[in-house]
PDB file of N, CA and C in Angstrom:
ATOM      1  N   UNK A   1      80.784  92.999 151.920  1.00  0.00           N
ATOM      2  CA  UNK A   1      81.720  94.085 151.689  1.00  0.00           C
ATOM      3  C   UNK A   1      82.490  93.813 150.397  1.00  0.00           C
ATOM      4  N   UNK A   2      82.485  95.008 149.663  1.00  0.00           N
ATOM      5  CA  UNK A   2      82.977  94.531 148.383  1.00  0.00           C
ATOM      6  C   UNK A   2      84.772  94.498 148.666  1.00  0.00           C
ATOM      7  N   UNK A   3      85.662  93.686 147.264  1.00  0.00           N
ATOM      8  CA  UNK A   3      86.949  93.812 147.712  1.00  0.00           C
ATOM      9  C   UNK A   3      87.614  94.654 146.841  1.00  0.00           C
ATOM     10  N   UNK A   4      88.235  95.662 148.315  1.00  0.00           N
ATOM     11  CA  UNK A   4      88.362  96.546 147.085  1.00  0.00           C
ATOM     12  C   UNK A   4      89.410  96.036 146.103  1.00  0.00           C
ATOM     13  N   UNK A   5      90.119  95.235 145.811  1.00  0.00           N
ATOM     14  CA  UNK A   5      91.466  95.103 144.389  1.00  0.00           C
ATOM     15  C   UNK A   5      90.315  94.529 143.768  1.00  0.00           C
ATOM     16  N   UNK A   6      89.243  94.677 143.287  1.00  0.00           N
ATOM     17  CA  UNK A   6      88.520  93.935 142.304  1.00  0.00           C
ATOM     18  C   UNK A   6      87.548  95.101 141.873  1.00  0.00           C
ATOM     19  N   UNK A   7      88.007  95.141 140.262  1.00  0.00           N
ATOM     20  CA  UNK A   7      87.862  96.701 139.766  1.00  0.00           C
ATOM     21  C   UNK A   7      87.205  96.273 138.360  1.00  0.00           C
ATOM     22  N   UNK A   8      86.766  97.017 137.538  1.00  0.00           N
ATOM     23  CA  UNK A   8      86.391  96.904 136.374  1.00  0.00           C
ATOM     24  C   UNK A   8      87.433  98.221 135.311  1.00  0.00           C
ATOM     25  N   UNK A   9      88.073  97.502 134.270  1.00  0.00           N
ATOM     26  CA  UNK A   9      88.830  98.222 133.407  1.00  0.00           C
ATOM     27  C   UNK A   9      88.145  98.463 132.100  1.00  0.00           C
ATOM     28  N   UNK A  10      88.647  99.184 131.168  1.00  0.00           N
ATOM     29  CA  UNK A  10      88.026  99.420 129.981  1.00  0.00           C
ATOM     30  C   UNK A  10      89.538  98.631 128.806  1.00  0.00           C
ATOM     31  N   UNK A  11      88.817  98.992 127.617  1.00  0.00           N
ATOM     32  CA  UNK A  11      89.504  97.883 126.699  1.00  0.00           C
ATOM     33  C   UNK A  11      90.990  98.302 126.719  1.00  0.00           C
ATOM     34  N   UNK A  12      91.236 100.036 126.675  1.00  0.00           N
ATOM     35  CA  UNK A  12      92.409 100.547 126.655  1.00  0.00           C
ATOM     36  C   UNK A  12      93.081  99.953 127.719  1.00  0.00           C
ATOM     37  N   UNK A  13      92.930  99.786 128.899  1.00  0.00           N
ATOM     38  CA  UNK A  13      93.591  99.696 130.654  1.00  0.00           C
ATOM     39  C   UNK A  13      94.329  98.394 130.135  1.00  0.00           C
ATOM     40  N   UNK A  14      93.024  97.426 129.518  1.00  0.00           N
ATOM     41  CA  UNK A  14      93.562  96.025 129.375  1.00  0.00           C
ATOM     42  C   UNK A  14      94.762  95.669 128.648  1.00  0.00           C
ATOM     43  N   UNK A  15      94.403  96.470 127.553  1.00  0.00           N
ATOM     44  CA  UNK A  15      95.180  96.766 126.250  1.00  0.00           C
ATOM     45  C   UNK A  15      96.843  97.149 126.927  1.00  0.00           C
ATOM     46  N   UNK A  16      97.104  97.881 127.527  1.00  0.00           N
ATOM     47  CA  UNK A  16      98.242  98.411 127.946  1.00  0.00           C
ATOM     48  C   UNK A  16      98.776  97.663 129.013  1.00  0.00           C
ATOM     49  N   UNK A  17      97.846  96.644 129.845  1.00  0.00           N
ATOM     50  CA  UNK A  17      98.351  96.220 131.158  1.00  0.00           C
ATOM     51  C   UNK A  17      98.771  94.924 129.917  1.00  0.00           C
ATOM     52  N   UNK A  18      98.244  94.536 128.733  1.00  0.00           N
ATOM     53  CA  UNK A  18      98.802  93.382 128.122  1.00  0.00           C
ATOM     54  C   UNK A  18     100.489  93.511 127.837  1.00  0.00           C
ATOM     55  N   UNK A  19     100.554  95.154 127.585  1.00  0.00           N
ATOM     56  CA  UNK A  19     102.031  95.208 127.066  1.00  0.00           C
ATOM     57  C   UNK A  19     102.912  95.799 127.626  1.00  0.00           C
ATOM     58  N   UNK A  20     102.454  95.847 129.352  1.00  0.00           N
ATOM     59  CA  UNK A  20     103.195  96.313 130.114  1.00  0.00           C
ATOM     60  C   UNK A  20     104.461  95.671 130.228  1.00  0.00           C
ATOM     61  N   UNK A  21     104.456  94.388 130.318  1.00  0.00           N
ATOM     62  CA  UNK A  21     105.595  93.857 130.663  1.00  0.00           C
ATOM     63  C   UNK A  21     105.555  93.075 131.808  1.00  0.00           C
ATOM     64  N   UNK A  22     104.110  93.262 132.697  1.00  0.00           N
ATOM     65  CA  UNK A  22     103.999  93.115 134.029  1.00  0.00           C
ATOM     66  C   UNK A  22     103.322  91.830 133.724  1.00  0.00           C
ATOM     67  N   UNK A  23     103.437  90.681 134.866  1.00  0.00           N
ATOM     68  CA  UNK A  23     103.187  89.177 134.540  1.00  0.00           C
ATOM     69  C   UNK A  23     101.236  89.766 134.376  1.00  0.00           C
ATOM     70  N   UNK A  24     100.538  89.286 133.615  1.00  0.00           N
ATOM     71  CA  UNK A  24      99.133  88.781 133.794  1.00  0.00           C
ATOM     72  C   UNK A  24      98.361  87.477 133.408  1.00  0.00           C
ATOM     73  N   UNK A  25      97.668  87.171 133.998  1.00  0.00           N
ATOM     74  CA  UNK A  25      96.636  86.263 133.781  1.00  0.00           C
ATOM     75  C   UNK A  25      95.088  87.093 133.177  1.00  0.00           C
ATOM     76  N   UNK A  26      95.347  86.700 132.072  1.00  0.00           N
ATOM     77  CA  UNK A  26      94.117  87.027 131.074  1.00  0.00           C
ATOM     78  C   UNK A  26      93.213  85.818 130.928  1.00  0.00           C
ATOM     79  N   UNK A  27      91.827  85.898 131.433  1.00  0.00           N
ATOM     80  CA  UNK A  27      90.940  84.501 131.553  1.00  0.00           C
ATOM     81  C   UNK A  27      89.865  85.145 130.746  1.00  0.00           C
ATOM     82  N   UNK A  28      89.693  84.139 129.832  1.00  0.00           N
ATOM     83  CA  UNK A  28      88.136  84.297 129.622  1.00  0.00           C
ATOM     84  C   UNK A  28      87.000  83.210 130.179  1.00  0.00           C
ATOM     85  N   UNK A  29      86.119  83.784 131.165  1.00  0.00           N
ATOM     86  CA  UNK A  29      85.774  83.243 131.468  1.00  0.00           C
ATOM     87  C   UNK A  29      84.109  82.870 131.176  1.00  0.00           C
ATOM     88  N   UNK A  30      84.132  83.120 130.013  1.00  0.00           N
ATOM     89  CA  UNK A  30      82.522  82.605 129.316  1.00  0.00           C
ATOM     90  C   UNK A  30      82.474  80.928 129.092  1.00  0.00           C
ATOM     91  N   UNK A  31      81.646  80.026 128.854  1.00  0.00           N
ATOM     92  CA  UNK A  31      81.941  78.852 128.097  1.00  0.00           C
ATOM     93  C   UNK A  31      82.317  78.692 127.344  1.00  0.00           C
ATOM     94  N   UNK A  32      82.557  77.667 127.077  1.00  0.00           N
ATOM     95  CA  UNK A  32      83.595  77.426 125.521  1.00  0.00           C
ATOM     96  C   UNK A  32      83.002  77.412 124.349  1.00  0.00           C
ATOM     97  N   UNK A  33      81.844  77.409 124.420  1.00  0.00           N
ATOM     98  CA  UNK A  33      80.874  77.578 122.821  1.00  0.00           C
ATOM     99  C   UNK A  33      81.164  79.259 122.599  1.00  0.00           C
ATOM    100  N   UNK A  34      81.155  80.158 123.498  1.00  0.00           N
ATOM    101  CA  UNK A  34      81.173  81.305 123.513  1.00  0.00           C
ATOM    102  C   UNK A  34      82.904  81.752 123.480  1.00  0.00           C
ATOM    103  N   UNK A  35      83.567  81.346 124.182  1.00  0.00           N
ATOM    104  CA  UNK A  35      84.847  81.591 123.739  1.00  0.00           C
ATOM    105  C   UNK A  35      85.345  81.046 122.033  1.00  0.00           C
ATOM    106  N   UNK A  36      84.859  79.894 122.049  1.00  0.00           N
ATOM    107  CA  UNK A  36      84.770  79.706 120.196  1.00  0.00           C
ATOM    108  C   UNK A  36      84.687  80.825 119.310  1.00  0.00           C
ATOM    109  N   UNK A  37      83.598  81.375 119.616  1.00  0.00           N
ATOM    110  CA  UNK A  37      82.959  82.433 118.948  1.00  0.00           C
ATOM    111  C   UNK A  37      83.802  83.975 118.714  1.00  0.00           C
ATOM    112  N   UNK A  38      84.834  83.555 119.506  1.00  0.00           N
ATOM    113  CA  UNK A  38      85.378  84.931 119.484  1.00  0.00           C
ATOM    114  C   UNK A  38      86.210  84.901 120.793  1.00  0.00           C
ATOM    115  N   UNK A  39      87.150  85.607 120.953  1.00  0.00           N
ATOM    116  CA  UNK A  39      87.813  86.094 122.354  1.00  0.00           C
ATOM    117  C   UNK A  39      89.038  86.736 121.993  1.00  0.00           C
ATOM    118  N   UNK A  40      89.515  87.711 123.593  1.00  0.00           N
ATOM    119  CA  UNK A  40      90.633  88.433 122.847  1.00  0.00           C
ATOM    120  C   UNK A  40      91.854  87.418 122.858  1.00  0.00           C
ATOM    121  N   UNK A  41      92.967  88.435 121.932  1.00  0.00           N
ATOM    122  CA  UNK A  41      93.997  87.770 121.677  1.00  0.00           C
ATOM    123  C   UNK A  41      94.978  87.073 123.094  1.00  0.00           C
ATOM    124  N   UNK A  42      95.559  86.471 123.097  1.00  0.00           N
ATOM    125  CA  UNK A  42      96.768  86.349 124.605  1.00  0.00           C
ATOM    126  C   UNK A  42      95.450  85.885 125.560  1.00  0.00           C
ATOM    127  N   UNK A  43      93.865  85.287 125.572  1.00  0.00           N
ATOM    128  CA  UNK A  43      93.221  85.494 126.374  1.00  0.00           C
ATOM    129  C   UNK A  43      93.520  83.603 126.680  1.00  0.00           C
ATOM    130  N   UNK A  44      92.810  83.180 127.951  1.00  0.00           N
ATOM    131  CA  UNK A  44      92.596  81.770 127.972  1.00  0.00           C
ATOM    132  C   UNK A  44      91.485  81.735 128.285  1.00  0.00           C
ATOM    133  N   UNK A  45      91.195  80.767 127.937  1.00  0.00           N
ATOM    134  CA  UNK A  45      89.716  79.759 128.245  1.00  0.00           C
ATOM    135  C   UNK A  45      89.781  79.296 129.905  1.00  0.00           C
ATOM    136  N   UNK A  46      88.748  80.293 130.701  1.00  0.00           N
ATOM    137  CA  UNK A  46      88.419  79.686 131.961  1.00  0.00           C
ATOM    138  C   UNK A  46      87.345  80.146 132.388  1.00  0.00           C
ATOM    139  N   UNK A  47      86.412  78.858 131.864  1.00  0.00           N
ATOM    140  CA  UNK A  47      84.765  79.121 132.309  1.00  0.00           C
ATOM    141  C   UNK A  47      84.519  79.088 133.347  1.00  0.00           C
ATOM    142  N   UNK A  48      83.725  80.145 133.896  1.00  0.00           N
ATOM    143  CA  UNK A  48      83.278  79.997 135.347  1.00  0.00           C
ATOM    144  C   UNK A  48      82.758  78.407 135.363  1.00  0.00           C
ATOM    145  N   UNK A  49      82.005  77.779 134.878  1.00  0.00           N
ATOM    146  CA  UNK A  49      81.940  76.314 135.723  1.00  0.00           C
ATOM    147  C   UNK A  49      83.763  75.797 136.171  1.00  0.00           C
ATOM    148  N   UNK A  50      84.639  76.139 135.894  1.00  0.00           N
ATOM    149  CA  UNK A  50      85.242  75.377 135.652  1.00  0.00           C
ATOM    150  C   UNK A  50      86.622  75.715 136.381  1.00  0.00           C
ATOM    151  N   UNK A  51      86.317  77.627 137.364  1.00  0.00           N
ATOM    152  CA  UNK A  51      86.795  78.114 138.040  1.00  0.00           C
ATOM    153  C   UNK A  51      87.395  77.580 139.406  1.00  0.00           C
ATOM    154  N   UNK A  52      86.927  76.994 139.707  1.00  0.00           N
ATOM    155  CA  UNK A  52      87.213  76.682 141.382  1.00  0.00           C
ATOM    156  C   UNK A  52      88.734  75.343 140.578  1.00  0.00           C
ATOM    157  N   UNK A  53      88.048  74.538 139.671  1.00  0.00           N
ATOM    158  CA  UNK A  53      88.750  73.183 139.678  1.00  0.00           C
ATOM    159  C   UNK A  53      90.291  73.234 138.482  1.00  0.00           C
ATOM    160  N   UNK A  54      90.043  74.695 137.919  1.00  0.00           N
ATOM    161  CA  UNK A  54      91.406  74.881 137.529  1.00  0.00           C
ATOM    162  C   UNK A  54      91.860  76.096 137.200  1.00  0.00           C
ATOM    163  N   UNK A  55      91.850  77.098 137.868  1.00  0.00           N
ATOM    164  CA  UNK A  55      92.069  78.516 138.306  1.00  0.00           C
ATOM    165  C   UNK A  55      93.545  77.935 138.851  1.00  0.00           C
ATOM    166  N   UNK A  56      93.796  76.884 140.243  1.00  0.00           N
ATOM    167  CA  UNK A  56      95.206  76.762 140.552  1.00  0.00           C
ATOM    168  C   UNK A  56      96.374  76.314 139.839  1.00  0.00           C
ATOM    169  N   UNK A  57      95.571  75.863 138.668  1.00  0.00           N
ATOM    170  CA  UNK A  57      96.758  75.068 137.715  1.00  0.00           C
ATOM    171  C   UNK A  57      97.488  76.606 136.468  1.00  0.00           C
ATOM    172  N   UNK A  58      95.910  77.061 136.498  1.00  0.00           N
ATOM    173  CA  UNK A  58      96.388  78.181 135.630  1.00  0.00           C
ATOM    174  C   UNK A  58      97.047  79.700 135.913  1.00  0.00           C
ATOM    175  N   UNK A  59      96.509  79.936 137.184  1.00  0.00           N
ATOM    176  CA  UNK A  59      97.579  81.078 137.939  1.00  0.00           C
ATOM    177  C   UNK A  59      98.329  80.529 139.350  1.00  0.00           C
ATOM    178  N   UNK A  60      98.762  79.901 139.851  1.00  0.00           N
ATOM    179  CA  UNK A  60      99.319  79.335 140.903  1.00  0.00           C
ATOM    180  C   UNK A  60      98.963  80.097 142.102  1.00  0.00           C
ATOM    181  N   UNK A  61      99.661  81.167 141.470  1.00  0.00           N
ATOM    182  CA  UNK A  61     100.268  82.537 142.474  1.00  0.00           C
ATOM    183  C   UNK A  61      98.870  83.027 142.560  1.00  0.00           C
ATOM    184  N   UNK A  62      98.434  83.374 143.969  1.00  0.00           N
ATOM    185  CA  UNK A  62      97.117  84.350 144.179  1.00  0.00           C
ATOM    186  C   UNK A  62      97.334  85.700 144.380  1.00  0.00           C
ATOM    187  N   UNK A  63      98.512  86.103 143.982  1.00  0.00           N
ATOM    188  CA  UNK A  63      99.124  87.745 143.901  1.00  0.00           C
ATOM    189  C   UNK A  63      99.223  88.449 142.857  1.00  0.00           C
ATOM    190  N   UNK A  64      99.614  87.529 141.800  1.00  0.00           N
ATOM    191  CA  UNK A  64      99.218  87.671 140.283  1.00  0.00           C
ATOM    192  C   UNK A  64      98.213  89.164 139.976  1.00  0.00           C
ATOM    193  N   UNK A  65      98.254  89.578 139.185  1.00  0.00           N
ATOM    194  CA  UNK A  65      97.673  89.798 138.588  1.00  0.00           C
ATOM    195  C   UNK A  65      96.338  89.856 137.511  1.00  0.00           C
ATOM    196  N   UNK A  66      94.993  89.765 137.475  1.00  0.00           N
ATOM    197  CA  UNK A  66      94.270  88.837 136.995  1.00  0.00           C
ATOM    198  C   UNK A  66      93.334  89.699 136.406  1.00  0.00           C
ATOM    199  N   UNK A  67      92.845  89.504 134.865  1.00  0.00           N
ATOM    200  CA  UNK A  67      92.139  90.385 134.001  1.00  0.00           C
ATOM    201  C   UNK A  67      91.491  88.954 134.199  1.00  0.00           C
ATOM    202  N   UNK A  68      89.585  89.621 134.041  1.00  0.00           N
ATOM    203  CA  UNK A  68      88.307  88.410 133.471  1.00  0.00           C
ATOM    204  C   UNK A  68      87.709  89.123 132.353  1.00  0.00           C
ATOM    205  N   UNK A  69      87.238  88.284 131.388  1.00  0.00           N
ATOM    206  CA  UNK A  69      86.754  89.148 130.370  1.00  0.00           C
ATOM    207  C   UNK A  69      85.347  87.855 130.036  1.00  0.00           C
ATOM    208  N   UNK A  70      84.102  88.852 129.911  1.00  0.00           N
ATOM    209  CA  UNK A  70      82.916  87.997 129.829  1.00  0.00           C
ATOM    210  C   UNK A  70      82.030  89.065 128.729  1.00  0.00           C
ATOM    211  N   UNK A  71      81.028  88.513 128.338  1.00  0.00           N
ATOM    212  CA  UNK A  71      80.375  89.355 127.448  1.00  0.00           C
ATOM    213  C   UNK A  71      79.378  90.531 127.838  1.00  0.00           C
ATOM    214  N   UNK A  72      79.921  90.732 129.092  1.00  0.00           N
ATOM    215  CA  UNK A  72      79.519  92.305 129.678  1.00  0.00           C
ATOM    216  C   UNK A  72      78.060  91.882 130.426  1.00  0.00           C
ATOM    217  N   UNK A  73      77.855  90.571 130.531  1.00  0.00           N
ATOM    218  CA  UNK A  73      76.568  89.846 131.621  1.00  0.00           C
ATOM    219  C   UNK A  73      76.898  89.263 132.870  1.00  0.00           C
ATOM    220  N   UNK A  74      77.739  89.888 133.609  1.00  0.00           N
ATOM    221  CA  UNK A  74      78.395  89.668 135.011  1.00  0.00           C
ATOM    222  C   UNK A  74      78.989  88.625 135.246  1.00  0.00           C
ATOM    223  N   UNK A  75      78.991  87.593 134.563  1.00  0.00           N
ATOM    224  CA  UNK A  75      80.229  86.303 134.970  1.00  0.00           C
ATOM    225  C   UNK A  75      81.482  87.025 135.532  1.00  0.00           C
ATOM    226  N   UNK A  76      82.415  87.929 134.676  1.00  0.00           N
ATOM    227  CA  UNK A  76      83.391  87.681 135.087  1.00  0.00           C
ATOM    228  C   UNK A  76      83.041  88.948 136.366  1.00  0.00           C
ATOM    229  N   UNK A  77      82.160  89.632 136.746  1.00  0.00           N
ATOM    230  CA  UNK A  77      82.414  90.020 138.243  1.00  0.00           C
ATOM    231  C   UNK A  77      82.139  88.666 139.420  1.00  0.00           C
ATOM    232  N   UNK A  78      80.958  88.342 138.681  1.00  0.00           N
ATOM    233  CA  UNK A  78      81.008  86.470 139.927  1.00  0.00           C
ATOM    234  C   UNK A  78      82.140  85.670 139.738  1.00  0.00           C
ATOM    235  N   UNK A  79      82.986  85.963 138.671  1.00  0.00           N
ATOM    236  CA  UNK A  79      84.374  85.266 138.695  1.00  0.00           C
ATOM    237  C   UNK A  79      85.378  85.752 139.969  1.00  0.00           C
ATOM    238  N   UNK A  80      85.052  87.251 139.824  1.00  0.00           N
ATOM    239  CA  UNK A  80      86.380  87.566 140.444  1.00  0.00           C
ATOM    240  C   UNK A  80      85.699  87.814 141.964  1.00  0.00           C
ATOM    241  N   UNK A  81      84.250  87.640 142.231  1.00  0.00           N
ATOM    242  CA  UNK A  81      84.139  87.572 143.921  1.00  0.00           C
ATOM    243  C   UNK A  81      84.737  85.845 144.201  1.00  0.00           C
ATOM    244  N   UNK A  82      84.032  85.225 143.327  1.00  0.00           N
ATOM    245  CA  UNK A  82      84.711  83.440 143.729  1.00  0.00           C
ATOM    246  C   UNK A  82      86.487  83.707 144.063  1.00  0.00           C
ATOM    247  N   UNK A  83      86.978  84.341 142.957  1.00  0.00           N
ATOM    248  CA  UNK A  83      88.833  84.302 143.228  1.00  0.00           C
ATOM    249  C   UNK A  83      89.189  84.883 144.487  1.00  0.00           C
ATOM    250  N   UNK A  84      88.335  85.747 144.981  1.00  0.00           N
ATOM    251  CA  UNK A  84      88.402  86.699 146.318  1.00  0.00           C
ATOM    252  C   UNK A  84      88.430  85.958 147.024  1.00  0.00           C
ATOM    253  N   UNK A  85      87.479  85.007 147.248  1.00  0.00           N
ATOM    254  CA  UNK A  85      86.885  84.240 148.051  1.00  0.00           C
ATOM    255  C   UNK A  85      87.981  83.238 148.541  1.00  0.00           C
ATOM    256  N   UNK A  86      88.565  82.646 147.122  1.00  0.00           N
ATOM    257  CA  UNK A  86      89.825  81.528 146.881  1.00  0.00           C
ATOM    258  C   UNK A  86      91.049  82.006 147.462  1.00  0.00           C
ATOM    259  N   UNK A  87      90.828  83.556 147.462  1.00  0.00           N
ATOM    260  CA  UNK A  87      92.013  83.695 148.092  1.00  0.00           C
ATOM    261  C   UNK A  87      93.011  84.767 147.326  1.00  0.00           C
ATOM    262  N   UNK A  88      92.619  84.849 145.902  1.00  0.00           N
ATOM    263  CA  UNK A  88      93.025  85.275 144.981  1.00  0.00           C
ATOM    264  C   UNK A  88      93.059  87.376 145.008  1.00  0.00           C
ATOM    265  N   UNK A  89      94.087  87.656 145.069  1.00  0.00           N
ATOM    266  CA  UNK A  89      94.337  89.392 145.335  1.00  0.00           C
ATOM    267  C   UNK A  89      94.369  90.005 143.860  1.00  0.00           C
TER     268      UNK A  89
END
Protein backbone atom coordinates (compact mmCIF):
# COMPACT_ATOMS: atom_id res chain seq x y z
CA UNK A 1 0.00 0.00 0.00
CA UNK A 2 1.45 3.08 -1.06
CA UNK A 3 1.93 6.04 1.72
CA UNK A 4 -0.05 8.38 1.04
CA UNK A 5 2.32 11.73 2.51
CA UNK A 6 4.84 10.53 -0.05
CA UNK A 7 4.22 12.60 -3.19
CA UNK A 8 6.24 13.72 -6.08
CA UNK A 9 6.65 17.74 -6.57
CA UNK A 10 7.82 19.70 -9.50
CA UNK A 11 10.81 22.23 -9.42
CA UNK A 12 8.36 25.24 -8.72
CA UNK A 13 6.53 23.31 -5.40
CA UNK A 14 10.21 22.79 -4.28
CA UNK A 15 11.27 26.12 -5.14
CA UNK A 16 8.59 27.81 -2.92
CA UNK A 17 8.42 25.14 -0.10
CA UNK A 18 12.42 26.33 0.03
CA UNK A 19 11.20 29.90 0.84
CA UNK A 20 8.37 29.23 2.69
CA UNK A 21 9.72 29.72 5.86
CA UNK A 22 8.51 26.26 6.86
CA UNK A 23 11.45 24.00 8.50
CA UNK A 24 12.70 21.46 5.47
CA UNK A 25 15.01 18.82 4.96
CA UNK A 26 16.31 18.98 1.42
CA UNK A 27 18.43 15.56 0.69
CA UNK A 28 20.07 14.71 -2.17
CA UNK A 29 20.11 11.53 -2.34
CA UNK A 30 22.29 10.34 -5.42
CA UNK A 31 26.07 9.37 -4.61
CA UNK A 32 28.53 11.63 -4.09
CA UNK A 33 30.33 11.43 -7.47
CA UNK A 34 26.92 12.52 -8.74
CA UNK A 35 26.11 15.07 -6.19
CA UNK A 36 29.72 16.54 -7.16
CA UNK A 37 28.50 16.99 -10.41
CA UNK A 38 25.90 19.23 -9.67
CA UNK A 39 22.98 19.59 -7.06
CA UNK A 40 20.48 22.09 -5.98
CA UNK A 41 21.29 24.95 -3.91
CA UNK A 42 20.36 24.60 0.24
CA UNK A 43 20.42 20.71 -0.89
CA UNK A 44 22.52 17.98 1.33
CA UNK A 45 24.31 15.08 0.45
CA UNK A 46 22.33 11.85 1.51
CA UNK A 47 23.02 8.86 -0.58
CA UNK A 48 20.71 6.24 -0.47
CA UNK A 49 23.58 3.78 0.60
CA UNK A 50 23.97 5.82 3.33
CA UNK A 51 20.19 6.41 4.31
CA UNK A 52 19.30 4.14 7.04
CA UNK A 53 22.91 5.05 8.95
CA UNK A 54 22.51 8.84 8.86
CA UNK A 55 19.07 10.10 7.93
CA UNK A 56 18.76 10.31 12.16
CA UNK A 57 21.60 12.57 12.60
CA UNK A 58 20.39 14.68 9.73
CA UNK A 59 16.57 15.11 10.33
CA UNK A 60 16.00 13.90 13.95
CA UNK A 61 12.40 14.72 13.85
CA UNK A 62 10.33 12.08 11.64
CA UNK A 63 7.54 14.86 11.23
CA UNK A 64 9.73 17.13 9.45
CA UNK A 65 9.23 17.83 6.44
CA UNK A 66 11.35 16.07 3.71
CA UNK A 67 12.14 16.96 -0.09
CA UNK A 68 14.50 13.89 -2.07
CA UNK A 69 15.93 14.97 -5.13
CA UNK A 70 17.64 12.19 -7.53
CA UNK A 71 18.27 12.34 -11.21
CA UNK A 72 14.70 11.40 -12.10
CA UNK A 73 15.87 7.26 -11.94
CA UNK A 74 13.79 6.39 -8.82
CA UNK A 75 16.27 6.53 -5.90
CA UNK A 76 14.72 9.17 -4.31
CA UNK A 77 11.11 7.36 -4.50
CA UNK A 78 13.11 4.09 -2.86
CA UNK A 79 14.39 6.80 -0.56
CA UNK A 80 11.28 7.94 0.62
CA UNK A 81 9.49 4.22 0.86
CA UNK A 82 12.83 3.29 3.19
CA UNK A 83 11.94 6.81 5.39
CA UNK A 84 8.25 5.44 5.51
CA UNK A 85 9.37 2.44 6.56
CA UNK A 86 11.87 4.29 9.34
CA UNK A 87 9.16 5.84 10.43
CA UNK A 88 9.62 9.03 8.75
CA UNK A 89 5.97 11.17 7.82
Amino acid sequence: MPNASIRTIDAATLKSWVHDDQEIALFDVREHGQYGEGHPLFAVPLPFSRLEADVGRLAPRPDVRIALVDDGDGVADAAARALAVLGYT
